[in-house]
N, C-alpha and C. Protein backbone atom coordinates (compact mmCIF):
# COMPACT_ATOMS: atom_id res chain seq x y z
N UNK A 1 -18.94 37.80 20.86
CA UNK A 1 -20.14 38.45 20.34
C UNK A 1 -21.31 37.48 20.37
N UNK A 2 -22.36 38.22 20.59
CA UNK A 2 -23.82 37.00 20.29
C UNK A 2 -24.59 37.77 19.70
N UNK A 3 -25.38 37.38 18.71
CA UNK A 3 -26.10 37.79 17.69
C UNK A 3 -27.93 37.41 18.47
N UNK A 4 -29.05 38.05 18.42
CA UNK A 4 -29.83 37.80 18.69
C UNK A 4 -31.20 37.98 17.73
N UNK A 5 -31.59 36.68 17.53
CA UNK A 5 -32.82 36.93 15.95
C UNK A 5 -34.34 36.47 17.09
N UNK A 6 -35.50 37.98 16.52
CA UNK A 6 -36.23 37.08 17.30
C UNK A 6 -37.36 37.33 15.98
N UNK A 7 -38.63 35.99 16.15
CA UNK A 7 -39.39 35.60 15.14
C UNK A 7 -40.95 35.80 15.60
N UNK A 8 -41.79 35.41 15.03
CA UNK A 8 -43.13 35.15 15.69
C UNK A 8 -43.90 35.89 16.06
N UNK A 9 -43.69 37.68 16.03
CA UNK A 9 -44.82 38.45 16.34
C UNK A 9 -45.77 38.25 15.09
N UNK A 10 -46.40 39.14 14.93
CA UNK A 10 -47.38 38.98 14.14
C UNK A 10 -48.56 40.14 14.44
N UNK A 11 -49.95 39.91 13.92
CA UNK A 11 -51.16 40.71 14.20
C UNK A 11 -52.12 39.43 14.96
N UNK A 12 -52.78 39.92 15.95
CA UNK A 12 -53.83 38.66 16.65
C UNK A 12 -54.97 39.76 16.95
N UNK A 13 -55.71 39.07 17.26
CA UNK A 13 -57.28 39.55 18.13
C UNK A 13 -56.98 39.28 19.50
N UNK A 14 -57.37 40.25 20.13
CA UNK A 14 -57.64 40.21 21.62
C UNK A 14 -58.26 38.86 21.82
N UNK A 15 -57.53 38.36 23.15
CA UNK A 15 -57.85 36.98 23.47
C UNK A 15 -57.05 36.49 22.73
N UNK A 16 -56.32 36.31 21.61
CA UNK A 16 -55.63 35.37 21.23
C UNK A 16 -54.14 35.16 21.67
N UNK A 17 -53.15 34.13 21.17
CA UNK A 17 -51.84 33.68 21.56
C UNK A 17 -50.79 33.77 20.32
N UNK A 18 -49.60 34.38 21.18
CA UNK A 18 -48.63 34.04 20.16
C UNK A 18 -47.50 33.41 20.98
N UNK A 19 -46.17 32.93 20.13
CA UNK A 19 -45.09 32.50 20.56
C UNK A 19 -44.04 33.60 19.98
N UNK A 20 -43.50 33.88 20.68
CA UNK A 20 -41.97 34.56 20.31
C UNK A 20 -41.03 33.78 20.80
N UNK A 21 -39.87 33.53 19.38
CA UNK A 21 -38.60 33.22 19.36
C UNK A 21 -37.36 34.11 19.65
N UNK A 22 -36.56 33.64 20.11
CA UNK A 22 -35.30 34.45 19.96
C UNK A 22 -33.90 33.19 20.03
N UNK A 23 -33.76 33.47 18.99
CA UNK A 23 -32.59 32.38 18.76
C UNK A 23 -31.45 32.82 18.74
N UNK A 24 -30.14 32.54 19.29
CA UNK A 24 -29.00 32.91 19.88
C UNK A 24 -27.61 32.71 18.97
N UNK A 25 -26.84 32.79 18.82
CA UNK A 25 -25.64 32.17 17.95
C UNK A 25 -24.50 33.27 18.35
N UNK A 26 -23.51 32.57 18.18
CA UNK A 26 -22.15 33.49 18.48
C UNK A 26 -21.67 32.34 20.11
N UNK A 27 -21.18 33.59 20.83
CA UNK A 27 -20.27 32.88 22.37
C UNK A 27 -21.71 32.83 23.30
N UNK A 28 -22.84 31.84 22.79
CA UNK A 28 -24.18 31.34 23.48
C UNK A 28 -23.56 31.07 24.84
N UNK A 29 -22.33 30.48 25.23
CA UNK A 29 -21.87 29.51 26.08
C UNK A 29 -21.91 31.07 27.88
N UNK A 30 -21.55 32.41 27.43
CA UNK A 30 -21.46 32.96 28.10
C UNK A 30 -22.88 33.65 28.64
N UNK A 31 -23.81 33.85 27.62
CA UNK A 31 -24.85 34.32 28.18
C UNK A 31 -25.44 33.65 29.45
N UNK A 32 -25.87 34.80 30.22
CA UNK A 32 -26.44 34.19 32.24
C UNK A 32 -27.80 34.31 31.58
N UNK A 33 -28.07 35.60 31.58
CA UNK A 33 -29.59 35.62 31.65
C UNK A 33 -29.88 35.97 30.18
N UNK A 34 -31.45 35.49 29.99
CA UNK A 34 -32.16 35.93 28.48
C UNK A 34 -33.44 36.54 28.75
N UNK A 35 -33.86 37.55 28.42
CA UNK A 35 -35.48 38.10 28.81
C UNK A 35 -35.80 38.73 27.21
N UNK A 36 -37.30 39.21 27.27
CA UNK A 36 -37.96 39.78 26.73
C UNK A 36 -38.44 40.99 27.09
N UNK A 37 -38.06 42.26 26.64
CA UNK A 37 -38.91 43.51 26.92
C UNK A 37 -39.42 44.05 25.71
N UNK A 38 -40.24 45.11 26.30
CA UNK A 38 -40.80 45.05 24.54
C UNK A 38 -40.96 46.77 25.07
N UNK A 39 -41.45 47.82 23.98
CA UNK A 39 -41.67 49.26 23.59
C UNK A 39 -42.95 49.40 23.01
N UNK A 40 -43.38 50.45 23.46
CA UNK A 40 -44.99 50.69 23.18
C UNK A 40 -44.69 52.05 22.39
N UNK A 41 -45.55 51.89 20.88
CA UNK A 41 -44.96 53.71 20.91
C UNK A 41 -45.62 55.23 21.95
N UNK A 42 -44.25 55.85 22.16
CA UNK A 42 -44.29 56.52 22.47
C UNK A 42 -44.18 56.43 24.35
N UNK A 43 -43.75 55.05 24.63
CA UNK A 43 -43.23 54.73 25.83
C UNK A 43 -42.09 53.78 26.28
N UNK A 44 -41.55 54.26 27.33
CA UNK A 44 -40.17 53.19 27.38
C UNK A 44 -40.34 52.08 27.03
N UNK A 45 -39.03 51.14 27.35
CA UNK A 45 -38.59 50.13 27.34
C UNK A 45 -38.85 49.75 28.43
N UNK A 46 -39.87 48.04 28.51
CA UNK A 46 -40.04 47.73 29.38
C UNK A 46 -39.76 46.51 29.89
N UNK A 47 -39.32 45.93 31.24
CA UNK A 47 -39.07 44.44 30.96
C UNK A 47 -40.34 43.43 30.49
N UNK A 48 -40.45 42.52 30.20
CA UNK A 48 -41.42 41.00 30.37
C UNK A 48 -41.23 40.25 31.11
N UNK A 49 -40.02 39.46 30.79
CA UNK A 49 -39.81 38.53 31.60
C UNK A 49 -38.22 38.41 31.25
N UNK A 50 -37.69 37.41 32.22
CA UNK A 50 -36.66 37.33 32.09
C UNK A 50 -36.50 35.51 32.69
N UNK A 51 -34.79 35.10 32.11
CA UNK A 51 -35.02 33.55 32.31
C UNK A 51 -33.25 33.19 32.57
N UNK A 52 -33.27 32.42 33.67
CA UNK A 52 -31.91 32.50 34.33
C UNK A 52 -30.91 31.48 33.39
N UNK A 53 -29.64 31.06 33.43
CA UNK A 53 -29.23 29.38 32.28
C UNK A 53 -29.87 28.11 33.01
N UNK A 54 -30.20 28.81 34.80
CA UNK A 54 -30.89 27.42 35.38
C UNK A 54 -32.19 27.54 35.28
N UNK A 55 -32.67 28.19 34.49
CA UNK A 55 -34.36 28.19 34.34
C UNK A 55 -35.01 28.96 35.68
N UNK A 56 -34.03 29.73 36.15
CA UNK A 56 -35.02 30.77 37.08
C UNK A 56 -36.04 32.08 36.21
N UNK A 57 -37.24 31.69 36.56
CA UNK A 57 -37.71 33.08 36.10
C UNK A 57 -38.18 33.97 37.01
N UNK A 58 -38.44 35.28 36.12
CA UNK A 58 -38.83 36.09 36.76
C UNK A 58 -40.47 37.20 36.10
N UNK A 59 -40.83 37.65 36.29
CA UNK A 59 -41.72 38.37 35.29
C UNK A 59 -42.52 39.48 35.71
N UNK A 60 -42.77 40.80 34.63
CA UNK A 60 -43.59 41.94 35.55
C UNK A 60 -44.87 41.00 35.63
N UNK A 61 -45.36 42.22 37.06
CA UNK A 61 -46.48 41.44 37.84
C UNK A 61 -47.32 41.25 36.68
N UNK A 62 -47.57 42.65 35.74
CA UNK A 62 -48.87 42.41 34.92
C UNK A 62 -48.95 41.24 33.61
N UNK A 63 -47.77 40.97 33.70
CA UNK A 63 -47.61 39.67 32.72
C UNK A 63 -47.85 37.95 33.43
N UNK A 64 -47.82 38.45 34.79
CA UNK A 64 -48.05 36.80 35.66
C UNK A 64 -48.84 36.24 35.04
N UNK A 65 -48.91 35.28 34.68
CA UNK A 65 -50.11 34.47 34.60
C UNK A 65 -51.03 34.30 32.81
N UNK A 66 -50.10 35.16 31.99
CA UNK A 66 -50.70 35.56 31.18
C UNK A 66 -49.23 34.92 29.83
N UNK A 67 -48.20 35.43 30.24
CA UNK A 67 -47.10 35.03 29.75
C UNK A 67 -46.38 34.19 30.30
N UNK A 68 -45.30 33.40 29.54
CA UNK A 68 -44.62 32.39 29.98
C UNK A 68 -43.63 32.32 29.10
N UNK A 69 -42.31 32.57 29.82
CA UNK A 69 -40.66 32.43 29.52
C UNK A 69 -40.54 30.83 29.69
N UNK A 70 -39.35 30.76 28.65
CA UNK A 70 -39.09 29.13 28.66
C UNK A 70 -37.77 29.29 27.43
N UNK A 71 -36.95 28.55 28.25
CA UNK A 71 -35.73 28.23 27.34
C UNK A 71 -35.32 26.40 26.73
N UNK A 72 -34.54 26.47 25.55
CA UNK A 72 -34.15 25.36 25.09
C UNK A 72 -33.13 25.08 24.74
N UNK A 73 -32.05 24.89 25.62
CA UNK A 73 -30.07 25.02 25.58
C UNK A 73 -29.71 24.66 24.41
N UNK A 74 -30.26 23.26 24.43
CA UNK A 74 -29.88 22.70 23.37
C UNK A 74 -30.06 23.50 21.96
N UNK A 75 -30.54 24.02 21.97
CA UNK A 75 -31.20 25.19 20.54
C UNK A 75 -30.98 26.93 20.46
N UNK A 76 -30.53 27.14 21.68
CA UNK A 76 -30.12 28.15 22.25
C UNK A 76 -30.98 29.15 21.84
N UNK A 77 -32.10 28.84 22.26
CA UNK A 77 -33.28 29.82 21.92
C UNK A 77 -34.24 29.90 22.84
N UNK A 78 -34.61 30.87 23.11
CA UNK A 78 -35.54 31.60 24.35
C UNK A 78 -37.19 31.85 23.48
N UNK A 79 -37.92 31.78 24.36
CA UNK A 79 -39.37 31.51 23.86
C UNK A 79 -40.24 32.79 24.92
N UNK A 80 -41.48 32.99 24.34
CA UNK A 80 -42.24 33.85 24.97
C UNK A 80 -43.73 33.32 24.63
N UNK A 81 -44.12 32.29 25.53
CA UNK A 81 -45.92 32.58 25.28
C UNK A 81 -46.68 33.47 25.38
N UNK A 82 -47.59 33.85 25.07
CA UNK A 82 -48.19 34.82 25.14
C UNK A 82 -49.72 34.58 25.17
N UNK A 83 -50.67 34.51 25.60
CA UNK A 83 -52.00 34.01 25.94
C UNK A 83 -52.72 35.09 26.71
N UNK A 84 -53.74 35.30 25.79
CA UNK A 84 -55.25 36.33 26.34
C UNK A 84 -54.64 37.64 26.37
N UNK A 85 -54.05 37.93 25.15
CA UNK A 85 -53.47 38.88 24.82
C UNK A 85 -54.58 40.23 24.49
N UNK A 86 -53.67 41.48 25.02
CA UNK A 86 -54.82 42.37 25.45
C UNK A 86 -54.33 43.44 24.11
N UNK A 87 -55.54 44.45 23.76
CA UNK A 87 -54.52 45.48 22.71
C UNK A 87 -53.49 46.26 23.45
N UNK A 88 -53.42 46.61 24.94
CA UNK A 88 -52.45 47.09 25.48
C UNK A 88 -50.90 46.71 25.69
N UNK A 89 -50.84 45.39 25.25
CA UNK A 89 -50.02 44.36 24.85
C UNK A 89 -49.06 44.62 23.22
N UNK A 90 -49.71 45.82 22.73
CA UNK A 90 -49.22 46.25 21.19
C UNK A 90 -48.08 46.72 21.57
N UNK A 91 -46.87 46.03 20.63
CA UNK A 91 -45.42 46.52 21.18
C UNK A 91 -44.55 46.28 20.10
N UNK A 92 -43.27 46.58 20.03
CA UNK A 92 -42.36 45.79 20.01
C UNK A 92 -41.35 45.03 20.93
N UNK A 93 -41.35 43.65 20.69
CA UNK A 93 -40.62 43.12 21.95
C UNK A 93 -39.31 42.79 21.21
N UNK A 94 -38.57 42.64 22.33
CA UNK A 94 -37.28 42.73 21.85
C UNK A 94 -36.50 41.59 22.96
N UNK A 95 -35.81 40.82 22.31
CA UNK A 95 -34.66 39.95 23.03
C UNK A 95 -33.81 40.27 23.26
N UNK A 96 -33.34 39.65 24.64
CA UNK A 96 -32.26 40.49 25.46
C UNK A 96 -31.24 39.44 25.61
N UNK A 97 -30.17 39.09 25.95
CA UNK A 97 -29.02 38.88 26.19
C UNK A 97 -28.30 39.42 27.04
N UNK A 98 -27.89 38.72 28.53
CA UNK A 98 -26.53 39.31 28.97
C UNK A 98 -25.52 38.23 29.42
N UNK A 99 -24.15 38.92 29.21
CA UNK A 99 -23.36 38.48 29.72
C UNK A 99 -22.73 38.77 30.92
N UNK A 100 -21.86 38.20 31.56
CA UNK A 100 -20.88 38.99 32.65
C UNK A 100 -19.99 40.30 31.92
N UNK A 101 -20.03 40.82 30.91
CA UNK A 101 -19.28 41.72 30.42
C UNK A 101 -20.43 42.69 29.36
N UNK A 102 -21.14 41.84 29.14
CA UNK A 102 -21.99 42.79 27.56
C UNK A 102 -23.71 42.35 27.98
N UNK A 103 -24.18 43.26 27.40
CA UNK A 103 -25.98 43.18 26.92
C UNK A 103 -26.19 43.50 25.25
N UNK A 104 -27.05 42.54 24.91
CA UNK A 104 -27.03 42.26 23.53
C UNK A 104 -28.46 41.90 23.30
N UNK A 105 -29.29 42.91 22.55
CA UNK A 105 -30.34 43.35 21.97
C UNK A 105 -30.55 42.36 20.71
N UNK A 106 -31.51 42.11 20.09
CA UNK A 106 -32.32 41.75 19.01
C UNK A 106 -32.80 42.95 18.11
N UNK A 107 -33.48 42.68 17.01
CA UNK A 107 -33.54 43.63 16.44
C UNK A 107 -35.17 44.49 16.64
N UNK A 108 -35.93 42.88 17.44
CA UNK A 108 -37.76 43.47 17.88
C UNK A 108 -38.46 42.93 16.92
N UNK A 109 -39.24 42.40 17.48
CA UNK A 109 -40.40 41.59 16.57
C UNK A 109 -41.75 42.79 17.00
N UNK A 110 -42.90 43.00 15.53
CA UNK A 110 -43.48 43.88 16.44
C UNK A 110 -44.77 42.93 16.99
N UNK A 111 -45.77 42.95 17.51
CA UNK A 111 -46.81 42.36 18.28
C UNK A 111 -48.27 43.34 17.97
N UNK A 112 -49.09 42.93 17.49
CA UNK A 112 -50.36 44.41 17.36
C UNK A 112 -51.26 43.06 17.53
N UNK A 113 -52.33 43.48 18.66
CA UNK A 113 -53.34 42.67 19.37
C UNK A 113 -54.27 43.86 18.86
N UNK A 114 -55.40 43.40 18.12
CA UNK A 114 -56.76 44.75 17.80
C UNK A 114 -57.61 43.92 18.88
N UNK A 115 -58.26 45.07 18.85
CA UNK A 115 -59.88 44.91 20.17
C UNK A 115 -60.59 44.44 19.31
């Protein structure tokens, strides 16, 4: 089992930055990949980004350049910058987890960027 806690949303102003945590515990040793997707109300689930155990990333186009995935083994916790944050950006994001056998959710931090 792996348990997934994530921290750090909050309320910001357009243009501003946050960090999201997601800290890991349980069989850490099996998780491949860790990403961030987040839910808008009243629209799917969407990816962010995602981050390989060798530090491959990946990310939707509209987050290039704007967000930044980054992991820390040693701490077994996955990170999300977030910079020049737009109100369209209002979500809940949520940490992801997979294994070769399971996918394992967080519970969602929410994120509200005002204009």
């Amino acid at each position: 089992q792996v348990q997934l806690v994530e921290s750090g949303g909050g309320l910001v102003q357009a243009g501003g930055s946050l960090r999201l945590s997601c800290a890991a515990s349980g069989i850490t040793f099996s998780i491949n990949v860790m990403g961030w997707y987040r839910q808008a109300p009243g629209k799917q689930r969407e990816l962010v980004a995602t981050i390989t155990s060798g530090g491959n990333t990946n990310y939707k186009d509209s987050m290039k350049g704007r967000f930044t995935i980054s992991r820390d083994n040693a701490k077994n916790t996955v990170y999300l910058q977030m910079n020049s944050l737009k109100p369209e950006d209002t979500a809940v994001y949520y940490c992801n987890g997979a294994t070769p056998n399971n996918i394992y959710w967080g519970q969602g931090t929410q994120v509200t960027v005002s204009s």
